[in-house]
N, C-alpha and C. Protein backbone atom coordinates (compact mmCIF):
# COMPACT_ATOMS: atom_id res chain seq x y z
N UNK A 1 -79.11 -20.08 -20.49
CA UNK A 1 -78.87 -19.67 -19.13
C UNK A 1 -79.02 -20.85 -18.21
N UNK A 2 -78.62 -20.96 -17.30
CA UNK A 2 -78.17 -22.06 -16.03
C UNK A 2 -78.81 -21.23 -14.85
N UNK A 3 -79.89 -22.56 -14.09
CA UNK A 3 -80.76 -21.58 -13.27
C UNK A 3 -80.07 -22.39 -12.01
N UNK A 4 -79.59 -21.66 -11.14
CA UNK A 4 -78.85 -21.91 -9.77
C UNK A 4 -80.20 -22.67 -8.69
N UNK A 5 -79.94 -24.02 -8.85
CA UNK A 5 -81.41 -24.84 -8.27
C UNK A 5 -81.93 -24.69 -6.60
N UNK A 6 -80.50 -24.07 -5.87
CA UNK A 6 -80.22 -23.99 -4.42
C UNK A 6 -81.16 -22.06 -4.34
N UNK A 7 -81.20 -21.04 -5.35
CA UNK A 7 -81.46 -20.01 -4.90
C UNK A 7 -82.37 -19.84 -6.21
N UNK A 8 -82.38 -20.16 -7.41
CA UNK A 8 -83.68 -19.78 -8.27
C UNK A 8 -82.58 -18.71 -9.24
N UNK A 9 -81.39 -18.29 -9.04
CA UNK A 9 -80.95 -17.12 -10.11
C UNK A 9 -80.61 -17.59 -11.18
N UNK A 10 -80.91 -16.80 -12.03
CA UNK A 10 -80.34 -17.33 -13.62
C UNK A 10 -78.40 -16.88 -13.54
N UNK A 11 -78.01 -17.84 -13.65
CA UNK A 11 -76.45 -17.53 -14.03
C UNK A 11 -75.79 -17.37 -15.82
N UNK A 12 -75.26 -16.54 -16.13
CA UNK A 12 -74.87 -16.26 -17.67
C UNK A 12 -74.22 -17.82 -18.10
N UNK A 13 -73.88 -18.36 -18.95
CA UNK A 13 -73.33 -19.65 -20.13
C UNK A 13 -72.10 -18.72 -19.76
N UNK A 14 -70.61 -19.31 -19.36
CA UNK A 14 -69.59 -18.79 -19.39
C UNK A 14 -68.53 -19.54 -20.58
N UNK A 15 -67.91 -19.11 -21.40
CA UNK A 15 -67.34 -19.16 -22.78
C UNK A 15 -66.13 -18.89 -22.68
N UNK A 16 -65.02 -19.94 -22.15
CA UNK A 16 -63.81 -19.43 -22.44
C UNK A 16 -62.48 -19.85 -23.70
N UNK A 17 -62.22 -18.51 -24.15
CA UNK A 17 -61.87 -18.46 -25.27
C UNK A 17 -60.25 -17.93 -25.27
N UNK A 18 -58.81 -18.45 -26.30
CA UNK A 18 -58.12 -18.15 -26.23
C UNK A 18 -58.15 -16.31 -26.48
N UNK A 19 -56.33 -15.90 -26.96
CA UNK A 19 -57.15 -14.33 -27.29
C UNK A 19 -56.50 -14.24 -28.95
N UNK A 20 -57.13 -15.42 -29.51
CA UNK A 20 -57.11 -15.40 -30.73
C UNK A 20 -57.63 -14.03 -31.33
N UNK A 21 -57.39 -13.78 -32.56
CA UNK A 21 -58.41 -12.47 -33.44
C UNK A 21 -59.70 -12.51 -33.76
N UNK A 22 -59.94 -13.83 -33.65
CA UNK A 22 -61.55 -13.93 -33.78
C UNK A 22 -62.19 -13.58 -32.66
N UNK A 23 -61.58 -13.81 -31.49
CA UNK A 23 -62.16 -13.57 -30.11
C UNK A 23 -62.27 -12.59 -29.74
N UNK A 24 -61.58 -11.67 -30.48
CA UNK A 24 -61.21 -10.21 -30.10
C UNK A 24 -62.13 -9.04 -31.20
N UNK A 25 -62.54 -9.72 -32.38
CA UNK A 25 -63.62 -8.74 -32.98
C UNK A 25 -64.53 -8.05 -32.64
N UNK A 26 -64.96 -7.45 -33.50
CA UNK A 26 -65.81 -6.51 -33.19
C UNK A 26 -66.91 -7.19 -33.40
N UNK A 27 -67.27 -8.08 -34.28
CA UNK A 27 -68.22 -9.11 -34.56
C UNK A 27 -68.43 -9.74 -33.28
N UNK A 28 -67.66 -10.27 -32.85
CA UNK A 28 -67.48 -11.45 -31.96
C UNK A 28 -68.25 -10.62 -30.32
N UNK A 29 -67.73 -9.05 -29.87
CA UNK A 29 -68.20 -8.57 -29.13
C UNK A 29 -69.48 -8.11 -29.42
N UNK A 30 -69.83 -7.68 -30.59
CA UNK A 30 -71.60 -7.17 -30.52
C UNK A 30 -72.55 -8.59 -30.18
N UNK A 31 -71.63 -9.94 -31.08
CA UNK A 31 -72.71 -10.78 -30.58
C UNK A 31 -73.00 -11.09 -28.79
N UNK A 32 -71.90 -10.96 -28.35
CA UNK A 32 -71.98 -11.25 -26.48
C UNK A 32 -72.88 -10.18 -26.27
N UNK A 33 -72.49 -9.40 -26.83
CA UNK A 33 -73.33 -7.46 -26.16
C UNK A 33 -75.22 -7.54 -26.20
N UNK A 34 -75.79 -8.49 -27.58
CA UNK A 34 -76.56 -8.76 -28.32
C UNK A 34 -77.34 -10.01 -27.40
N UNK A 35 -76.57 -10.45 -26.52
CA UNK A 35 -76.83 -12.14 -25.74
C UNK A 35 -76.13 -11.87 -24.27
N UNK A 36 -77.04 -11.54 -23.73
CA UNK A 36 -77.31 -11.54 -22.25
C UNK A 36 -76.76 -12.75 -21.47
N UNK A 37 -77.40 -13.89 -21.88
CA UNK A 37 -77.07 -15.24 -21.03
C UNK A 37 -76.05 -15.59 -21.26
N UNK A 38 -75.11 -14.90 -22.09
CA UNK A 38 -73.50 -15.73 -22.43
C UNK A 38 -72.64 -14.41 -21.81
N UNK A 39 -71.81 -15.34 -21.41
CA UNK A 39 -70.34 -14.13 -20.32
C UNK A 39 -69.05 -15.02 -21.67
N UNK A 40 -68.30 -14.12 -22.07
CA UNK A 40 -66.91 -14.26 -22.26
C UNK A 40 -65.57 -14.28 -21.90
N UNK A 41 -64.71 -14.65 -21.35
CA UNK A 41 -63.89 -14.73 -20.84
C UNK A 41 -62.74 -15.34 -21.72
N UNK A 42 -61.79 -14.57 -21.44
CA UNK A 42 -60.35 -15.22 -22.34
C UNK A 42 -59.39 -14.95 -21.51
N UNK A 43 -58.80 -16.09 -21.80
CA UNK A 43 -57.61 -16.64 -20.91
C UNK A 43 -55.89 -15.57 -20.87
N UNK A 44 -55.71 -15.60 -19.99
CA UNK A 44 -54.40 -14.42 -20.17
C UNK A 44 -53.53 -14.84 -21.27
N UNK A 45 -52.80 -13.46 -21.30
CA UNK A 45 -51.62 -13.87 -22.64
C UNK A 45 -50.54 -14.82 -21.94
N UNK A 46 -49.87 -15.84 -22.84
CA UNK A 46 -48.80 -16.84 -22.66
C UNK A 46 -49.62 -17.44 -21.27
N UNK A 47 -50.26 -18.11 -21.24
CA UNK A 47 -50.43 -18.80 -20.77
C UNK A 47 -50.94 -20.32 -21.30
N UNK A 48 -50.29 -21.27 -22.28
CA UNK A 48 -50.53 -22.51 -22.61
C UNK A 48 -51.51 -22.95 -21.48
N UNK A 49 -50.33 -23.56 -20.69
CA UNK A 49 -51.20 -24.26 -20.08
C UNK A 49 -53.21 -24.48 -19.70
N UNK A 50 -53.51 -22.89 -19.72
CA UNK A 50 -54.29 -22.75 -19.71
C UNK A 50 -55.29 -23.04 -21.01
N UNK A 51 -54.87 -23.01 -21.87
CA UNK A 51 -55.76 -22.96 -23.43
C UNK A 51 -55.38 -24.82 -23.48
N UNK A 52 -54.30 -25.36 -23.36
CA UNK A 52 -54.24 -27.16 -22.88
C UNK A 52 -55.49 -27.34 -22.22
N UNK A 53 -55.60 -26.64 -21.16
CA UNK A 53 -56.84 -27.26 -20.20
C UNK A 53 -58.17 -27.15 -21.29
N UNK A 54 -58.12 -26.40 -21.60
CA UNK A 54 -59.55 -25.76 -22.47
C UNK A 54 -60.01 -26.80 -23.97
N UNK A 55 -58.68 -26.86 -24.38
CA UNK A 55 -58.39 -28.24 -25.41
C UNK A 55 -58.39 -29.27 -25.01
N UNK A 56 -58.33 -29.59 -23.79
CA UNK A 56 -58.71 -31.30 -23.81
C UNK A 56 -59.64 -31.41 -22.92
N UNK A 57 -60.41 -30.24 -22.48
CA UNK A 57 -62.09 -30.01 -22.13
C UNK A 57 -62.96 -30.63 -23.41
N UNK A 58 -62.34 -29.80 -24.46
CA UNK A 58 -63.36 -29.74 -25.77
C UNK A 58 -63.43 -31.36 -26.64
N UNK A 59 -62.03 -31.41 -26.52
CA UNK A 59 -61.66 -33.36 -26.65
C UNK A 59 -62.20 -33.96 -26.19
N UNK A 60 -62.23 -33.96 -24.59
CA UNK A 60 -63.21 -35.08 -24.25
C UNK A 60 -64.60 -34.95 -24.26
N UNK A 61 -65.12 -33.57 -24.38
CA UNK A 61 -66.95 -33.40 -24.84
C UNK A 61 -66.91 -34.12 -26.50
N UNK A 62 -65.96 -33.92 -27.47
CA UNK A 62 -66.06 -34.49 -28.65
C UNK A 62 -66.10 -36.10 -28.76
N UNK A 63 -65.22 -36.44 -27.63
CA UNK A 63 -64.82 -38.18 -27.69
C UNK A 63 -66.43 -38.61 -27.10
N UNK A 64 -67.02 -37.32 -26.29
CA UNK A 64 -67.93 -37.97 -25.70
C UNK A 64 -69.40 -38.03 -26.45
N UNK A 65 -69.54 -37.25 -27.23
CA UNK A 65 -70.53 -36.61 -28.14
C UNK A 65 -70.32 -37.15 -29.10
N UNK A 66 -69.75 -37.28 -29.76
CA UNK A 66 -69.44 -37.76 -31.42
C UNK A 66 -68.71 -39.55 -31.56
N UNK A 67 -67.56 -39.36 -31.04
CA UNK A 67 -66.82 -40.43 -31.45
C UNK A 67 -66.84 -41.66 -31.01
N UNK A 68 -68.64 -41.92 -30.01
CA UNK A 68 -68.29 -43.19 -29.19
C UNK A 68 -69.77 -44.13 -30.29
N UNK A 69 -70.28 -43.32 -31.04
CA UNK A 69 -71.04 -44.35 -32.24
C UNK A 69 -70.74 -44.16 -33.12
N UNK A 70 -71.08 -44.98 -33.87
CA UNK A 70 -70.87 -44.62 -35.89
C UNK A 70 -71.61 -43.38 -36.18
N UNK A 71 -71.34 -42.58 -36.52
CA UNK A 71 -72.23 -41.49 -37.34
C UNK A 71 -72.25 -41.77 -38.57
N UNK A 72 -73.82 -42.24 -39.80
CA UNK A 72 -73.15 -42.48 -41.16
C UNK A 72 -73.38 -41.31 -41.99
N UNK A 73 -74.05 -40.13 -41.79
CA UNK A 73 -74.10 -39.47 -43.32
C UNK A 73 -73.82 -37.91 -42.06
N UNK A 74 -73.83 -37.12 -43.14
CA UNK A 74 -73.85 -35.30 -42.54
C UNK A 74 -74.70 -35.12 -42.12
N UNK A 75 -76.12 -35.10 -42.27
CA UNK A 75 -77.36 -34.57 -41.75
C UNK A 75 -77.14 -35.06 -40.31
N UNK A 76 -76.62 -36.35 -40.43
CA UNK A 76 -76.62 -36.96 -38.61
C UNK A 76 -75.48 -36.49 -37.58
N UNK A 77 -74.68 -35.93 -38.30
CA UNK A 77 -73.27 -35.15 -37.73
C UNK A 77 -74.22 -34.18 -37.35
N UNK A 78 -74.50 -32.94 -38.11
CA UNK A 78 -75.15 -31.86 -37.77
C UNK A 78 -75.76 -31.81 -36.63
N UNK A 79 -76.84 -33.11 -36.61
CA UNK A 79 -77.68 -33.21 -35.73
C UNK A 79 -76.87 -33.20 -34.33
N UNK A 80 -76.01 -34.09 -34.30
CA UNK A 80 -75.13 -34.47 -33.32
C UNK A 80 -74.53 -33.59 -32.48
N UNK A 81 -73.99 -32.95 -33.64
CA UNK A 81 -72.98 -31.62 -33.20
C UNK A 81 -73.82 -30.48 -32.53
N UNK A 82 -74.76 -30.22 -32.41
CA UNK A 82 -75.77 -29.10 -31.84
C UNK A 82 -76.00 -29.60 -30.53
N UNK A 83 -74.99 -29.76 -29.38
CA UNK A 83 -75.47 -29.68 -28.07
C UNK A 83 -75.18 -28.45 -27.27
């Protein structure tokens, strides 16, 4: 959760997701239902452009997270990858 520093409220983790089938499970909704601090949101149908924006959001958190040192073994990926 993200605490709003100007008023003290907790704001939900917002998650936006194409409307792939995974996004749309039943799995996928008990876990949001299950987790309070996360909001879901998926992007309208045919809309590229929009899921572009979302893909080269995630690109540049990866270029920025991962790909600007050497990583040498898996355990240190793992580590990495958990932000």
């Amino acid at each position: 959760m993200v605490t709003d520093p100007a008023t003290g409220q907790i704001q939900p983790v917002v998650l936006v997701t194409d409307n792939g089938p995974a996004f749309k499970s039943i799995a996928f909704a008990r876990f949001f239902a299950a987790h309070p601090e996360l909001k879901h949101v998926r992007t309208r149908k045919k809309s590229p452009h929009t899921n572009g924006v979302r893909e080269r959001a995630f690109g540049s958190l990866k270029y920025e997270r991962l790909y600007r040192e050497e990583i040498p073994d898996g355990s240190t990926l793992a580590l990495e990858g958990r932000w």
